[in-house]
PDB file of N, CA and C in Angstrom:
ATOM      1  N   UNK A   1     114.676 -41.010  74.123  1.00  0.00           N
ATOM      2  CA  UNK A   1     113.821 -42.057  74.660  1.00  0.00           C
ATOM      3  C   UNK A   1     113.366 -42.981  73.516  1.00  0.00           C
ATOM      4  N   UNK A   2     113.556 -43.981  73.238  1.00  0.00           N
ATOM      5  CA  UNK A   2     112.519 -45.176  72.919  1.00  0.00           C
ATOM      6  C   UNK A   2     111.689 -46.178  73.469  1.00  0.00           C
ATOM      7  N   UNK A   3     111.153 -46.979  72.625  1.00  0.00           N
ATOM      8  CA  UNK A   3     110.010 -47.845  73.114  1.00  0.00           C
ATOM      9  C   UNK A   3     110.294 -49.440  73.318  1.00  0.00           C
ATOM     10  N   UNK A   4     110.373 -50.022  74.005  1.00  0.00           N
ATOM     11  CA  UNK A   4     110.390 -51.166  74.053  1.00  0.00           C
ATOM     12  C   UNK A   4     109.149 -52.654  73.948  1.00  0.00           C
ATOM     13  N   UNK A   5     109.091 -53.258  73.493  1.00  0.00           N
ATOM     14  CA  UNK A   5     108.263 -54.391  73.520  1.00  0.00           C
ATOM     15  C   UNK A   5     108.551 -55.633  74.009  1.00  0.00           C
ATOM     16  N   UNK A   6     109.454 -55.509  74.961  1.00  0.00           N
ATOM     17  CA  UNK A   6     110.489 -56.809  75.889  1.00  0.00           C
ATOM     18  C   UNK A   6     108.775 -57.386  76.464  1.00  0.00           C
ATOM     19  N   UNK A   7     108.200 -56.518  76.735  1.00  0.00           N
ATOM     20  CA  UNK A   7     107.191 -57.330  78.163  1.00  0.00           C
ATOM     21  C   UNK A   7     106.330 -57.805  76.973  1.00  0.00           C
ATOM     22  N   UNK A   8     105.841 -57.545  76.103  1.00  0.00           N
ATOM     23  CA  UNK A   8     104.998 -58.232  74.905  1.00  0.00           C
ATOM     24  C   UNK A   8     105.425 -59.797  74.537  1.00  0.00           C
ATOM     25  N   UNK A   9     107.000 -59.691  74.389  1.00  0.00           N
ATOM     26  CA  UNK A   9     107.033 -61.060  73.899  1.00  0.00           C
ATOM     27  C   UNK A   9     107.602 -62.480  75.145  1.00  0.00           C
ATOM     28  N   UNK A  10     107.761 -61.381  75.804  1.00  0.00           N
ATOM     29  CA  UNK A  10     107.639 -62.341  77.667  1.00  0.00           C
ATOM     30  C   UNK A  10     106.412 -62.795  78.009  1.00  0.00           C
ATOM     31  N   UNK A  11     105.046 -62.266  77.672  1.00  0.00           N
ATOM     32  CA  UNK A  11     103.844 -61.922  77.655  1.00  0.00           C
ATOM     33  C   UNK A  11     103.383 -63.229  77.063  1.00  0.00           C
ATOM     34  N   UNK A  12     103.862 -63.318  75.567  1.00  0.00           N
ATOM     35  CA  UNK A  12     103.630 -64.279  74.623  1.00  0.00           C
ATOM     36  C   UNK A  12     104.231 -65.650  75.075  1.00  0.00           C
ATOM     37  N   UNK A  13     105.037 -65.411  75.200  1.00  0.00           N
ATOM     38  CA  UNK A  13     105.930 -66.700  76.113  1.00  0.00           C
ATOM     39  C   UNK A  13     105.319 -67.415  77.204  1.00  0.00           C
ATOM     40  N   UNK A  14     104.889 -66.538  78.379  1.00  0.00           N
ATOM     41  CA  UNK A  14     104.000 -66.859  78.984  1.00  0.00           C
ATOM     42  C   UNK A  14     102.890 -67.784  78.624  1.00  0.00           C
ATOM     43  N   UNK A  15     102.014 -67.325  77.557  1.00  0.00           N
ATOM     44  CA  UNK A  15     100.919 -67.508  77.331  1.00  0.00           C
ATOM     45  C   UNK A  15     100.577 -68.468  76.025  1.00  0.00           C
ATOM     46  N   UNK A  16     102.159 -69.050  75.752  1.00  0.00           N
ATOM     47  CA  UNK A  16     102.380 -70.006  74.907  1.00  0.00           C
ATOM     48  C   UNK A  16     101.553 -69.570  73.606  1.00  0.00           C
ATOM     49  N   UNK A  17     101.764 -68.783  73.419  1.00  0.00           N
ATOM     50  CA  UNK A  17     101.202 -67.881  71.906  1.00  0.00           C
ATOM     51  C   UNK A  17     102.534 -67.565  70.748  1.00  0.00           C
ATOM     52  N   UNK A  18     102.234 -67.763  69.757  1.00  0.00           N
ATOM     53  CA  UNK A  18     103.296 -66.979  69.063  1.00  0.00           C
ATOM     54  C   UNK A  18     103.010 -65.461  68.540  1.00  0.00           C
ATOM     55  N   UNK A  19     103.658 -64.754  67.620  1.00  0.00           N
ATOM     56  CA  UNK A  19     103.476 -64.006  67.159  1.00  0.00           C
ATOM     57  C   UNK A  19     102.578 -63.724  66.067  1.00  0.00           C
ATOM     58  N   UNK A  20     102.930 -65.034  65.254  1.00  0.00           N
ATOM     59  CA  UNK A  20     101.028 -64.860  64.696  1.00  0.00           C
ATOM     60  C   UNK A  20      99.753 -65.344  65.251  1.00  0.00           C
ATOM     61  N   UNK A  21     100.240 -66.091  65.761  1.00  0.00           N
ATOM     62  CA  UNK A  21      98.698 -66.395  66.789  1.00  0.00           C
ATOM     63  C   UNK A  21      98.402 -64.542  67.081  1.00  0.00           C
ATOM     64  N   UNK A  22      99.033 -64.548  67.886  1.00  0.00           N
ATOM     65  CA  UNK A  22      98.942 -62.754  68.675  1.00  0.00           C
ATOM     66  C   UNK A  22      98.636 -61.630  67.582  1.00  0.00           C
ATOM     67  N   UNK A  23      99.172 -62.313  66.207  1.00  0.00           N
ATOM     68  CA  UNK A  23      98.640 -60.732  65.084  1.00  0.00           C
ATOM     69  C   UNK A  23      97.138 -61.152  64.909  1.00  0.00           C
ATOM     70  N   UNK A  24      97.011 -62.331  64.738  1.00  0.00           N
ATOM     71  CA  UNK A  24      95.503 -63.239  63.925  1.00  0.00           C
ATOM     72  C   UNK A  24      94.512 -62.532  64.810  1.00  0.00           C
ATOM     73  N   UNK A  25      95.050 -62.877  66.454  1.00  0.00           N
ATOM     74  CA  UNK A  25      94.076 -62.686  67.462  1.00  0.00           C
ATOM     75  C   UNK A  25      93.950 -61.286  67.292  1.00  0.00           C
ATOM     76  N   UNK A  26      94.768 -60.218  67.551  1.00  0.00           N
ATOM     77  CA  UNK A  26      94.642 -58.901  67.613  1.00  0.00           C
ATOM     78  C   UNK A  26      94.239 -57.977  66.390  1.00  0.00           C
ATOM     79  N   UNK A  27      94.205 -58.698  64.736  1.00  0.00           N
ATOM     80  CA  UNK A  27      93.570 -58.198  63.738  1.00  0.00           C
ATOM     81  C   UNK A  27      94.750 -57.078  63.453  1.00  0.00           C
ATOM     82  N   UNK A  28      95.638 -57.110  63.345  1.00  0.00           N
ATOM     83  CA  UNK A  28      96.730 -56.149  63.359  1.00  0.00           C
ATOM     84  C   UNK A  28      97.762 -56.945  61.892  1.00  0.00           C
ATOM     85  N   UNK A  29      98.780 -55.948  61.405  1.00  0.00           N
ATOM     86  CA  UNK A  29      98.907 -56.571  59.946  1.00  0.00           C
ATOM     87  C   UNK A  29     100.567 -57.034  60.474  1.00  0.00           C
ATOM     88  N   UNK A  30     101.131 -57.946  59.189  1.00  0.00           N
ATOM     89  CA  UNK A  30     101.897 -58.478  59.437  1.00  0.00           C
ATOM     90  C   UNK A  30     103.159 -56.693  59.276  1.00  0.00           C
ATOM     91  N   UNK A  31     102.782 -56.223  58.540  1.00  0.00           N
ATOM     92  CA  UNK A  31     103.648 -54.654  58.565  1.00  0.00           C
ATOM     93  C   UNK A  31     104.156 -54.407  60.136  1.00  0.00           C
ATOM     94  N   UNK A  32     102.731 -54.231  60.940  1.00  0.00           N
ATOM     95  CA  UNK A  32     102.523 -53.904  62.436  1.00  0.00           C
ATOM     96  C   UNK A  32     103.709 -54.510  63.282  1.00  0.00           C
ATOM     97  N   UNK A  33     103.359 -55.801  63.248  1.00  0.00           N
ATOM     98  CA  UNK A  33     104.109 -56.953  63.771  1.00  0.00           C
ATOM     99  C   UNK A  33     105.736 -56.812  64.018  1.00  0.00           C
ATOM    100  N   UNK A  34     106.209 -56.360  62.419  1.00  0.00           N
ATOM    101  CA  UNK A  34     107.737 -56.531  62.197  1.00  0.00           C
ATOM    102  C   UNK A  34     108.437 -55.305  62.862  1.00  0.00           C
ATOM    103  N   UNK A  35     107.029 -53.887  63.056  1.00  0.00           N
ATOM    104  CA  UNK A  35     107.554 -53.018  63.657  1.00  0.00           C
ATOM    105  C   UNK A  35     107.556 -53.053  64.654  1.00  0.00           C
ATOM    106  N   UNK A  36     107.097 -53.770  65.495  1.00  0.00           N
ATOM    107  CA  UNK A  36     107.105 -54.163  67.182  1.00  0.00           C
ATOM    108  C   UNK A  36     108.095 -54.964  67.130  1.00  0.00           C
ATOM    109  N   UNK A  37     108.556 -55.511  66.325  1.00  0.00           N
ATOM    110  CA  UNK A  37     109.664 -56.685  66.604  1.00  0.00           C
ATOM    111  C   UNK A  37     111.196 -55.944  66.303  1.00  0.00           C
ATOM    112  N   UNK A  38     110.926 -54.749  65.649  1.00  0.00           N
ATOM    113  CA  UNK A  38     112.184 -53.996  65.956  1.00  0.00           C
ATOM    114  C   UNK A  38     111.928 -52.687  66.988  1.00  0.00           C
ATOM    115  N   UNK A  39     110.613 -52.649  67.899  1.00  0.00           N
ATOM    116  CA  UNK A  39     110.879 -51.904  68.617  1.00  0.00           C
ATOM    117  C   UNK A  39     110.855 -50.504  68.128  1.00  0.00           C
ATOM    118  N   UNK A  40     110.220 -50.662  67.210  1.00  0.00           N
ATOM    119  CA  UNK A  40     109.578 -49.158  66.470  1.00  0.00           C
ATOM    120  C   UNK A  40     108.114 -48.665  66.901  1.00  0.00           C
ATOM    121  N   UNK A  41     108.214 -47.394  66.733  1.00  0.00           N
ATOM    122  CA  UNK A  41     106.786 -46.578  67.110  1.00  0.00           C
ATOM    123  C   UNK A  41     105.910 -46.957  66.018  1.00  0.00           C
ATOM    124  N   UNK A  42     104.545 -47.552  67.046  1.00  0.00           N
ATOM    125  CA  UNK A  42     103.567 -47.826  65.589  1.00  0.00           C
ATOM    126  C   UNK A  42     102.093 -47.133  66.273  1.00  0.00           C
ATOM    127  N   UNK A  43     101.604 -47.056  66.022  1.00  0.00           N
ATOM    128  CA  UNK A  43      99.789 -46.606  66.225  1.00  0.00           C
ATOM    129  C   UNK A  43      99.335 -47.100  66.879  1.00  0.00           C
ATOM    130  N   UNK A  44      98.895 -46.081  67.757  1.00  0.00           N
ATOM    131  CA  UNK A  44      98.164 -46.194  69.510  1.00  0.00           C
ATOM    132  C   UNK A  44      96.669 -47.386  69.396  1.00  0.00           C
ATOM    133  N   UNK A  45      96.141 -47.132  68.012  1.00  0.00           N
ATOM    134  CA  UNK A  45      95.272 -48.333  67.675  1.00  0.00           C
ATOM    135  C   UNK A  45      95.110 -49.696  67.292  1.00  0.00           C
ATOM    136  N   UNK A  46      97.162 -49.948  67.447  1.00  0.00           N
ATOM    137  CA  UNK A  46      97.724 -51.124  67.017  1.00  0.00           C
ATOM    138  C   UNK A  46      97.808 -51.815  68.568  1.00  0.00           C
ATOM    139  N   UNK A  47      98.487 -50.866  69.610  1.00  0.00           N
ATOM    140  CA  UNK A  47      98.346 -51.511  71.070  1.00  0.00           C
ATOM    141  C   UNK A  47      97.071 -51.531  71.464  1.00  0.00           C
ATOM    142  N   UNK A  48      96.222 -50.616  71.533  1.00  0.00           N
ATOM    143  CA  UNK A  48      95.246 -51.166  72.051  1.00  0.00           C
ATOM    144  C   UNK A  48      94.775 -52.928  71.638  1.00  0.00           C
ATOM    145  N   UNK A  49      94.472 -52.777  69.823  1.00  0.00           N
ATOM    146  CA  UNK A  49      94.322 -54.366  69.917  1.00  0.00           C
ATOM    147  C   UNK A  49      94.757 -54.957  70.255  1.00  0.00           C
ATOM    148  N   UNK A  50      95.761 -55.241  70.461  1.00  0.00           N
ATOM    149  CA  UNK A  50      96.618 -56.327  71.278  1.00  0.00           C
ATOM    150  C   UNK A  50      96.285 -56.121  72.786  1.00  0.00           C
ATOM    151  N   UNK A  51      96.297 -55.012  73.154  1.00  0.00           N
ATOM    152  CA  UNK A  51      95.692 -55.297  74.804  1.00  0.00           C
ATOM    153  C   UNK A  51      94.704 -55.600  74.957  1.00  0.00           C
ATOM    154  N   UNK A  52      93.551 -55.807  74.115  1.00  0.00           N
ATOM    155  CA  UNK A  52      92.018 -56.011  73.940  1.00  0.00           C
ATOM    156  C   UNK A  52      92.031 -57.489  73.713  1.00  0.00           C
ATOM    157  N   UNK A  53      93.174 -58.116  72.565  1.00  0.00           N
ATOM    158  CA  UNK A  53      93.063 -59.358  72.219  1.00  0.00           C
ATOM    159  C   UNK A  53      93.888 -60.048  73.526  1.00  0.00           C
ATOM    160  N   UNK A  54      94.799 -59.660  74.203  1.00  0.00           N
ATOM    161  CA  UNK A  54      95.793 -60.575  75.079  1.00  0.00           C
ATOM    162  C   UNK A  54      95.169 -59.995  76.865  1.00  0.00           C
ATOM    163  N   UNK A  55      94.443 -59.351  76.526  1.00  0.00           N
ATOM    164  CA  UNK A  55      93.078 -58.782  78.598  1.00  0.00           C
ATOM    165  C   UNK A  55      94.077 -58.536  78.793  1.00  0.00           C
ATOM    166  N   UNK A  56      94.739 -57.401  78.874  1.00  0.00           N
ATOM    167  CA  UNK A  56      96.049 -56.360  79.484  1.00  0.00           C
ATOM    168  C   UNK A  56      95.892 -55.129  79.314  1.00  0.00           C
ATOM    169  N   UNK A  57      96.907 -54.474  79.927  1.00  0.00           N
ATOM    170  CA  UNK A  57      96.852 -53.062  79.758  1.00  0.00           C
ATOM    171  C   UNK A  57      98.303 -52.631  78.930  1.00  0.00           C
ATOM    172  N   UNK A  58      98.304 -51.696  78.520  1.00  0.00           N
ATOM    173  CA  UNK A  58      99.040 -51.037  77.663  1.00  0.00           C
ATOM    174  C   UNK A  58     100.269 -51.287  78.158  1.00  0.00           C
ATOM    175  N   UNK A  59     100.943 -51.474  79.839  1.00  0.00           N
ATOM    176  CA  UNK A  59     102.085 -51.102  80.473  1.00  0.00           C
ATOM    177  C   UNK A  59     102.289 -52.916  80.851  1.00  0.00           C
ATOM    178  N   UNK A  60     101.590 -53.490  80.065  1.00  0.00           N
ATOM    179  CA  UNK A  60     101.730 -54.856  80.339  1.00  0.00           C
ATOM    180  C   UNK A  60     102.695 -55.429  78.773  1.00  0.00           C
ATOM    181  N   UNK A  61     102.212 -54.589  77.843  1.00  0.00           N
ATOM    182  CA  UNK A  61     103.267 -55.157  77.055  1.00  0.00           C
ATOM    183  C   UNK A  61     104.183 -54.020  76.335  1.00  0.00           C
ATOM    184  N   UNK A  62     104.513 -52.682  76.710  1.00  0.00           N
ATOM    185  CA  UNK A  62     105.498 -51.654  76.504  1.00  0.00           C
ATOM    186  C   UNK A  62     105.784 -51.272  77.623  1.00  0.00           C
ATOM    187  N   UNK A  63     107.403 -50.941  77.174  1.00  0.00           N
ATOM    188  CA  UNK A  63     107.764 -49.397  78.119  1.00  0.00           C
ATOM    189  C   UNK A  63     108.902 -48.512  77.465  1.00  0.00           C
ATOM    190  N   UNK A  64     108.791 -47.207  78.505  1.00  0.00           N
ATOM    191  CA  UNK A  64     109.482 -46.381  77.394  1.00  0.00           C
ATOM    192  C   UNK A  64     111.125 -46.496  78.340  1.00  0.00           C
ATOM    193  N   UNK A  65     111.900 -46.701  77.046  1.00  0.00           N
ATOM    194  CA  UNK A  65     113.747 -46.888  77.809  1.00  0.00           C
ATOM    195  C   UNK A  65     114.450 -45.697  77.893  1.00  0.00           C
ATOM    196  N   UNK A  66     115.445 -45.769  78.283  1.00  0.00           N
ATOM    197  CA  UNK A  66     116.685 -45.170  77.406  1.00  0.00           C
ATOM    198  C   UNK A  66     117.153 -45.366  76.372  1.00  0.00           C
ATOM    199  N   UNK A  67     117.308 -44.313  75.352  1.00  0.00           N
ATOM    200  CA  UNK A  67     118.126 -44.697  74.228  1.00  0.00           C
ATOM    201  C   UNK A  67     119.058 -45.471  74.464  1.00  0.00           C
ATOM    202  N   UNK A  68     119.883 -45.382  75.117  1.00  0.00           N
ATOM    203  CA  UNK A  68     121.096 -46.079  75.448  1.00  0.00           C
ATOM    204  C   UNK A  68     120.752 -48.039  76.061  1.00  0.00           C
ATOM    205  N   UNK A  69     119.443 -47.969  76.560  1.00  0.00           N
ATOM    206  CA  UNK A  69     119.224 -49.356  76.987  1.00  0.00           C
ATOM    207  C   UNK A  69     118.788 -49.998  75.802  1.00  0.00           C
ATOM    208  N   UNK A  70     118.053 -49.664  74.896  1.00  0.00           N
ATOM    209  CA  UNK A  70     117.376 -49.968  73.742  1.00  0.00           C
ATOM    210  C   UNK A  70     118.821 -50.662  72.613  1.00  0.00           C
ATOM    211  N   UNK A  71     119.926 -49.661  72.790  1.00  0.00           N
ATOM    212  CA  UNK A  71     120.471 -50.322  71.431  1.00  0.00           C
ATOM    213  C   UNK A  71     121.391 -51.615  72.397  1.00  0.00           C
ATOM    214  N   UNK A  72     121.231 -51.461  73.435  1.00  0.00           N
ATOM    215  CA  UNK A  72     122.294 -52.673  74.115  1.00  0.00           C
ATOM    216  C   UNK A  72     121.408 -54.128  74.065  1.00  0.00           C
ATOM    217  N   UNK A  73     120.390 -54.188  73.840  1.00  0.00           N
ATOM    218  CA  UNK A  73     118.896 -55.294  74.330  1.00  0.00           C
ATOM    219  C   UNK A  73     119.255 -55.571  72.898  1.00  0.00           C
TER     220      UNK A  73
END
């Protein structure tokens, strides 16, 4: 199983934000960032800010895949 962050940057898109707007807002480091952007496991205190900074819930910007869907995306 892995993790995906597809709905995070659909999210952002939406909401005409970029990705640093979204780190600035959420107080989260640029380290954080690059690991969501490859879809790596990072710290349950890294999503929350971002769901705190973007009024969502956790299942609004992850979900968990298939290995197999993850390396095809």
């Amino acid at each position: 199983m892995a993790v995906s962050y597809n709905k995070l940057w659909k999210m952002l898109i939406d909401k005409e934000m970029s990705r640093t707007q979204m780190r600035l807002k959420a107080g989260i480091s640029t380290k954080a960032l690059a690991k969501l952007g490859k879809n790596e496991s990072v710290n349950i205190d890294i999503l929350i800010k971002i769901c705190v900074a973007l009024e969502c819930d956790i299942t609004d910007i992850m979900e968990i895949v298939d290995n197999k869907s993850a390396t095809m995306e």
